[in-house]
N, C-alpha and C. Protein backbone atom coordinates (compact mmCIF):
# COMPACT_ATOMS: atom_id res chain seq x y z
N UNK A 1 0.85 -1.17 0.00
CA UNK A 1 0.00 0.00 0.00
C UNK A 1 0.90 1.25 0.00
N UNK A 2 0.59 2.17 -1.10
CA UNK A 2 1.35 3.45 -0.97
C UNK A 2 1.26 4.04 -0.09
N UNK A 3 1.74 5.27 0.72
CA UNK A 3 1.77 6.24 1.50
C UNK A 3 0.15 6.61 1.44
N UNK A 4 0.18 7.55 0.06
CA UNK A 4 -0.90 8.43 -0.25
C UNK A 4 -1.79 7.58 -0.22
N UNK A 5 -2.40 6.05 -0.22
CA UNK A 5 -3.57 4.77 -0.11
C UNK A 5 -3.79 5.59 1.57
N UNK A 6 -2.37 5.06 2.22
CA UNK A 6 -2.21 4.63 3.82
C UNK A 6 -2.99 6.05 4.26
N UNK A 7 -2.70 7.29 3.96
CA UNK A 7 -2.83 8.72 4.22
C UNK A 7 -4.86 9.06 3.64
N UNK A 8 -5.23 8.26 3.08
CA UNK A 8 -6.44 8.90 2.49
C UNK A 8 -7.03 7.56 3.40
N UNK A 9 -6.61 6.33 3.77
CA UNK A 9 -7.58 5.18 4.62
C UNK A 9 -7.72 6.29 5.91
N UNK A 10 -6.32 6.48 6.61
CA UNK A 10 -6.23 6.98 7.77
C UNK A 10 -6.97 8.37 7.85
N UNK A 11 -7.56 8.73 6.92
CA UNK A 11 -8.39 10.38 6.72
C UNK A 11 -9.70 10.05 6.95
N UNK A 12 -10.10 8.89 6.64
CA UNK A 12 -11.57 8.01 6.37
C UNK A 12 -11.76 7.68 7.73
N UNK A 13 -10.91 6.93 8.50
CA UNK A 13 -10.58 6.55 9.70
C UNK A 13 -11.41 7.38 10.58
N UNK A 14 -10.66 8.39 10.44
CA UNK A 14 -10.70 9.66 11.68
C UNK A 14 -11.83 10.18 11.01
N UNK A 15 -11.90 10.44 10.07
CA UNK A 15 -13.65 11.17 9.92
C UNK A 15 -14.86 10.19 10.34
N UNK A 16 -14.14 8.95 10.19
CA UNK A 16 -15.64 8.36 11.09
C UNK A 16 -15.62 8.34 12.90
N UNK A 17 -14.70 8.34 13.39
CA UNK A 17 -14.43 8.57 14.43
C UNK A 17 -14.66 9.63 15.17
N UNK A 18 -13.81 10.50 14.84
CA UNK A 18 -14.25 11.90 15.15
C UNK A 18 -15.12 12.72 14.60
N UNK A 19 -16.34 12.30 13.25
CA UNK A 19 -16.89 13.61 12.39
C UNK A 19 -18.06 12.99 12.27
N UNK A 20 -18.72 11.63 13.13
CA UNK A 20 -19.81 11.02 12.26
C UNK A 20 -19.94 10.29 10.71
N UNK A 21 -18.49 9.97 10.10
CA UNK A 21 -18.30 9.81 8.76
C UNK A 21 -18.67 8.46 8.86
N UNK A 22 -19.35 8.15 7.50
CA UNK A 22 -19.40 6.30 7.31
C UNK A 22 -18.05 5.83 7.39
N UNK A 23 -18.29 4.25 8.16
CA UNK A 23 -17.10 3.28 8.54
C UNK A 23 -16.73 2.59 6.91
N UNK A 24 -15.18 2.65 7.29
CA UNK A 24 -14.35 2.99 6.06
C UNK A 24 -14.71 1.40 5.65
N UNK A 25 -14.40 1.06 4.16
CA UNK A 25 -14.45 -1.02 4.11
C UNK A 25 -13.51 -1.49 4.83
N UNK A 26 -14.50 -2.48 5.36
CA UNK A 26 -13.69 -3.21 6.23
C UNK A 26 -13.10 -3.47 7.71
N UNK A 27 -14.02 -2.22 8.36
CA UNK A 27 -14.45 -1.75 9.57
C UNK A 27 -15.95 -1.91 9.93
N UNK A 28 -15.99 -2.61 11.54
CA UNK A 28 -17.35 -2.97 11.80
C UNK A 28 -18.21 -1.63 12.17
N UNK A 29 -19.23 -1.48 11.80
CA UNK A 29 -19.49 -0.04 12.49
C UNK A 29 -20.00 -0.37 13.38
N UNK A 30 -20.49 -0.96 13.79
CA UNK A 30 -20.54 -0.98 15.51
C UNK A 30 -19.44 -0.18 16.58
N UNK A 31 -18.37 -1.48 16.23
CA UNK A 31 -17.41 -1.07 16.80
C UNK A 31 -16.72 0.13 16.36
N UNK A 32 -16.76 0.64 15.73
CA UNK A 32 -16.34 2.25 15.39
C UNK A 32 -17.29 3.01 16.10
N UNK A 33 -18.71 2.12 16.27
CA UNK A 33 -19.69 3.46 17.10
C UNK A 33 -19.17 3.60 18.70
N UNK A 34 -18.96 2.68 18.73
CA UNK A 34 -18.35 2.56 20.47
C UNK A 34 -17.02 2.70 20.84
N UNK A 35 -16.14 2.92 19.60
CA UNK A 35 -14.73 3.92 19.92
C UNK A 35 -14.60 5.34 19.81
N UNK A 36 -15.54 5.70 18.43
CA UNK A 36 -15.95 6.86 18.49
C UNK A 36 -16.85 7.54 20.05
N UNK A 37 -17.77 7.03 20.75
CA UNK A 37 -18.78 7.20 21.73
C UNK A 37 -17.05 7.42 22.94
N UNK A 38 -16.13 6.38 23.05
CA UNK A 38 -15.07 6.34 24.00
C UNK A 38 -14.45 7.59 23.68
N UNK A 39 -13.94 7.96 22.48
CA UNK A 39 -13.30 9.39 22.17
C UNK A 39 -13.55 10.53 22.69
N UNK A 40 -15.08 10.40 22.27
CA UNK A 40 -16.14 11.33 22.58
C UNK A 40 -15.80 11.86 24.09
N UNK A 41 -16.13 11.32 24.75
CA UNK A 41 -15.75 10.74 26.35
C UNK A 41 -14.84 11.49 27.36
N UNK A 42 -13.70 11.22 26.21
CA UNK A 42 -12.69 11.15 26.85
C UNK A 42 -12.00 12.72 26.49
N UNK A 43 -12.30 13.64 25.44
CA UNK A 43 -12.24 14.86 25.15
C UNK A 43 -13.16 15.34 26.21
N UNK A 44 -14.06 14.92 26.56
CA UNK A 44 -15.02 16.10 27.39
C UNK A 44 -14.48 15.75 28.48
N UNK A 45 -13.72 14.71 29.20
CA UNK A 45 -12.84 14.59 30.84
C UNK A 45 -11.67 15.81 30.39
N UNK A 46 -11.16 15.37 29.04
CA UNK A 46 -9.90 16.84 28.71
C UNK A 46 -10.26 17.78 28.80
N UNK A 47 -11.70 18.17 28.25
CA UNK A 47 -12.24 19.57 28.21
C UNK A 47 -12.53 20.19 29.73
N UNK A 48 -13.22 18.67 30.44
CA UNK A 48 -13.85 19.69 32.10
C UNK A 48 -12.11 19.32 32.55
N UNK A 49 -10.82 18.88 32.44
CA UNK A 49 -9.87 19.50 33.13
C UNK A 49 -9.20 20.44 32.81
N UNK A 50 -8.83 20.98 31.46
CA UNK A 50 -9.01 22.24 31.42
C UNK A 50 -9.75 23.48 31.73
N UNK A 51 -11.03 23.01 31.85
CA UNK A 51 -12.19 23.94 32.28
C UNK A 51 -12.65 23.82 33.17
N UNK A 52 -11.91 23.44 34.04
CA UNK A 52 -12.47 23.09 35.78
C UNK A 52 -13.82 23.69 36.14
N UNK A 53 -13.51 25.32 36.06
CA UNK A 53 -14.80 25.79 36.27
C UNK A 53 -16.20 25.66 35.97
N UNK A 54 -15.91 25.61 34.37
CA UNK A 54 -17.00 25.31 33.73
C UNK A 54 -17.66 24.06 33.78
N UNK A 55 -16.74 22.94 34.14
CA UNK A 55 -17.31 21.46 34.71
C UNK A 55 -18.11 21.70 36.19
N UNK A 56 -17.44 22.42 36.72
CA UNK A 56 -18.23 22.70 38.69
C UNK A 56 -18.90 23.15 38.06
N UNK A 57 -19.63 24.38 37.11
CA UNK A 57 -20.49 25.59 37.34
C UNK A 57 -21.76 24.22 36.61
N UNK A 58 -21.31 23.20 36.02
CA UNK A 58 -22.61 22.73 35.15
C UNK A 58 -23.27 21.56 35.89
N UNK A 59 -21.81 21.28 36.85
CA UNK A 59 -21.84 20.03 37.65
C UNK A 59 -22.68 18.72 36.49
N UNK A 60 -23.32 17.82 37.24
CA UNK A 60 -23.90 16.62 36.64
C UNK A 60 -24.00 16.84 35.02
N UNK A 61 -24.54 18.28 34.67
CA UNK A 61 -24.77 18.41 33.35
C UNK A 61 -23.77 18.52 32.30
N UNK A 62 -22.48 18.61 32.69
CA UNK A 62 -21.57 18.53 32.30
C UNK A 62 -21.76 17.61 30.68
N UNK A 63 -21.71 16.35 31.57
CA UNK A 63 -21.36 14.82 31.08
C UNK A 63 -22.49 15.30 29.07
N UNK A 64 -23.98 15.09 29.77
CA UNK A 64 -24.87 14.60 28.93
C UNK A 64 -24.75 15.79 28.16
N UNK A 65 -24.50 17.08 28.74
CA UNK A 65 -24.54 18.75 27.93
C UNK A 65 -23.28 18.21 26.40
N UNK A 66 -21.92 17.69 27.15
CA UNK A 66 -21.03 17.87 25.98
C UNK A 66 -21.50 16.64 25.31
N UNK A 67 -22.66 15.69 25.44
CA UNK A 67 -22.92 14.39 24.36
C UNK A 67 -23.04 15.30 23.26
N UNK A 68 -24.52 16.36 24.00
CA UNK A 68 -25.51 16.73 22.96
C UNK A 68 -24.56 17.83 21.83
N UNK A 69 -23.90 18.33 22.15
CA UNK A 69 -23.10 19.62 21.44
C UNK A 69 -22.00 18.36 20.81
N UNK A 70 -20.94 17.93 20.97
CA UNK A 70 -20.97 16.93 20.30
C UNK A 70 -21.52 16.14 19.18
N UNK A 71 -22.69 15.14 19.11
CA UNK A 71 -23.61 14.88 18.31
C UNK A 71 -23.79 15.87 17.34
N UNK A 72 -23.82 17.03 17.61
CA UNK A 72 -23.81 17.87 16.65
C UNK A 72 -22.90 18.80 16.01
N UNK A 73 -21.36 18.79 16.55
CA UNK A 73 -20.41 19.20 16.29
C UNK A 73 -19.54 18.39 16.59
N UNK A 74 -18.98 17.60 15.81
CA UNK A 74 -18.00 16.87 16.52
C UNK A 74 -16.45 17.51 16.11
N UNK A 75 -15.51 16.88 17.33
CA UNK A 75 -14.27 17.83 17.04
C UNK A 75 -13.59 17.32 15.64
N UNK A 76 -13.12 18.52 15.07
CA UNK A 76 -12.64 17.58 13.74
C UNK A 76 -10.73 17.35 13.92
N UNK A 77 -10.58 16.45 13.53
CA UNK A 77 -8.79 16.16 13.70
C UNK A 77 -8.00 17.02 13.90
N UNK A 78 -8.26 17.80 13.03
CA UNK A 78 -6.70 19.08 13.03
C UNK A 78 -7.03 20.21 14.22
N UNK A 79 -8.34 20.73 15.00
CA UNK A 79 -8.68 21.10 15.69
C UNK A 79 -8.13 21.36 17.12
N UNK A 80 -7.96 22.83 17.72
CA UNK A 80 -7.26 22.43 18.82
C UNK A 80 -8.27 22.57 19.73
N UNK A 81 -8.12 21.53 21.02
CA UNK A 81 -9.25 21.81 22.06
C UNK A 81 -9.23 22.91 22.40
N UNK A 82 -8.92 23.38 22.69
CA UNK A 82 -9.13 25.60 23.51
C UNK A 82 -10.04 25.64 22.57
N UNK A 83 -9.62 25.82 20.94
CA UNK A 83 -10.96 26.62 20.04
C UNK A 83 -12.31 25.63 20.54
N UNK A 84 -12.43 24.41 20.29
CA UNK A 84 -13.41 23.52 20.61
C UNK A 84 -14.09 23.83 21.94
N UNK A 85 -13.34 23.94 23.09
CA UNK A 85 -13.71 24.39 24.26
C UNK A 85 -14.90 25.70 23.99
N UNK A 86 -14.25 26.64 23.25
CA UNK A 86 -14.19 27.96 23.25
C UNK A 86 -15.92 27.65 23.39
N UNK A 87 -16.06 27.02 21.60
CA UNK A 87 -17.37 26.88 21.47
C UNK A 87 -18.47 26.01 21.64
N UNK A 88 -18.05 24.79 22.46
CA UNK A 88 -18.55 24.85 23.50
C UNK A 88 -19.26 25.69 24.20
N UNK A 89 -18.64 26.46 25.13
CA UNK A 89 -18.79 27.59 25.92
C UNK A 89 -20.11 28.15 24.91
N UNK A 90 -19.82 28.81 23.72
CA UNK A 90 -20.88 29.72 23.17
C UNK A 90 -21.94 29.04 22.67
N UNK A 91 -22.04 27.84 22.73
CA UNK A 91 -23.26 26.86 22.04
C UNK A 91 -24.16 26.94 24.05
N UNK A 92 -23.13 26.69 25.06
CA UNK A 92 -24.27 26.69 26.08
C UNK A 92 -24.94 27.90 26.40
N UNK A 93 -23.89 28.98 26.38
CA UNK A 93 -24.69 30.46 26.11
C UNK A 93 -25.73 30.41 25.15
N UNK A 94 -25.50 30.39 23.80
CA UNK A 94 -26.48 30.11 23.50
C UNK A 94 -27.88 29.41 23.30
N UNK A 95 -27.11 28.02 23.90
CA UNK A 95 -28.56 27.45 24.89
C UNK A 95 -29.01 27.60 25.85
N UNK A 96 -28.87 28.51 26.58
CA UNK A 96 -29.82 29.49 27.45
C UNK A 96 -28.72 28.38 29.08
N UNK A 97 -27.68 27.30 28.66
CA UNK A 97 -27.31 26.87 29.48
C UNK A 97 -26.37 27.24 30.79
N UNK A 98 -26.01 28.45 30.16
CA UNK A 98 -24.99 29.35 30.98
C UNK A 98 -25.88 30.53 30.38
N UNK A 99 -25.19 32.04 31.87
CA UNK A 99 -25.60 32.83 31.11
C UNK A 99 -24.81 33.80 30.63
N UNK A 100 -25.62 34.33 29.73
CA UNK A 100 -24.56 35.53 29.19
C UNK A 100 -24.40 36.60 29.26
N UNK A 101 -22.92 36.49 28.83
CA UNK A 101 -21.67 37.32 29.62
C UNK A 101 -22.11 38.60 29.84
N UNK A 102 -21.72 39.32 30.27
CA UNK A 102 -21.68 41.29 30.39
C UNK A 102 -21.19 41.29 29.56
N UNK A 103 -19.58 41.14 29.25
CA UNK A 103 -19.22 41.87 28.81
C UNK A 103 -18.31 40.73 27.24
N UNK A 104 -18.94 40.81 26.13
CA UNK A 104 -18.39 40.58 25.12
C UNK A 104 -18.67 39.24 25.09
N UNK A 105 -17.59 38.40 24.26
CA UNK A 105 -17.31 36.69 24.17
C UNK A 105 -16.36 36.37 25.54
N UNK A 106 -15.71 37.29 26.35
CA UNK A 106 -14.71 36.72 27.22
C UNK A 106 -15.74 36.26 27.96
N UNK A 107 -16.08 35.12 29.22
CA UNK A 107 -16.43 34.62 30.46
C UNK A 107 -15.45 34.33 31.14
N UNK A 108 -15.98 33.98 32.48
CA UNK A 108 -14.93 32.97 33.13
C UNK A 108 -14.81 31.74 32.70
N UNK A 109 -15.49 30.83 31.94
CA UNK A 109 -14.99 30.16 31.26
C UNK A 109 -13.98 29.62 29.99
N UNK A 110 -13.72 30.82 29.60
CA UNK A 110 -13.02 30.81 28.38
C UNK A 110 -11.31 31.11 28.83
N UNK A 111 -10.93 30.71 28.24
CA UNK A 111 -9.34 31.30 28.38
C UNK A 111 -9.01 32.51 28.05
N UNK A 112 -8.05 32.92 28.45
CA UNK A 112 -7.95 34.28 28.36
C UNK A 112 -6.10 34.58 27.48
């Protein structure tokens, strides 16, 4: 297998993983649904330890809040968590889940 084969499987890979993409041939999708679901997971434990606060301020809702934003945004590969975080943050503002700010896009949740 060439590079550029190995480089466009491994692109397929990660877009089903991380983007909701159909499972590449030769992959069970099941089991892609339940590594993808583990990924999932395991970015939002990265996200509430970076965002300590914002994990206390949502407490329990934390968990099921980053499924749903997720499900509908998922992080894409090249992506750095801070931006992902960021918006995060502005998808719960804008779901009436936090509230919003005084003053601008900065919160205490966001990095500064």
């Amino acid at each position: 297998m060439s590079r550029a084969e190995l480089a466009r499987r491994q692109a397929e890979l990660l877009h089903a993983l991380l983007a909701g993409g159909s499972p590449p041939p030769g992959f069970d999708p099941a089991r892609l649904a339940v590594e993808a679901n583990v990924l999932r997971r395991k970015h939002g434990r990265v996200l509430a330890y970076q965002r300590p606060e914002l994990a206390e301020t949502l407490g329990e809702r934390f968990g099921p809040l980053f499924t749903e934003f997720t499900a509908g945004r998922p992080k894409k590969a090249a992506e750095r968590s801070g931006a992902y975080a960021d918006e995060f943050v502005t998808w719960l503002i804008a779901g009436g889940h936090l509230p919003k700010p005084k003053r601008g896009l900065l919160t205490r949740f966001r990095r500064r």
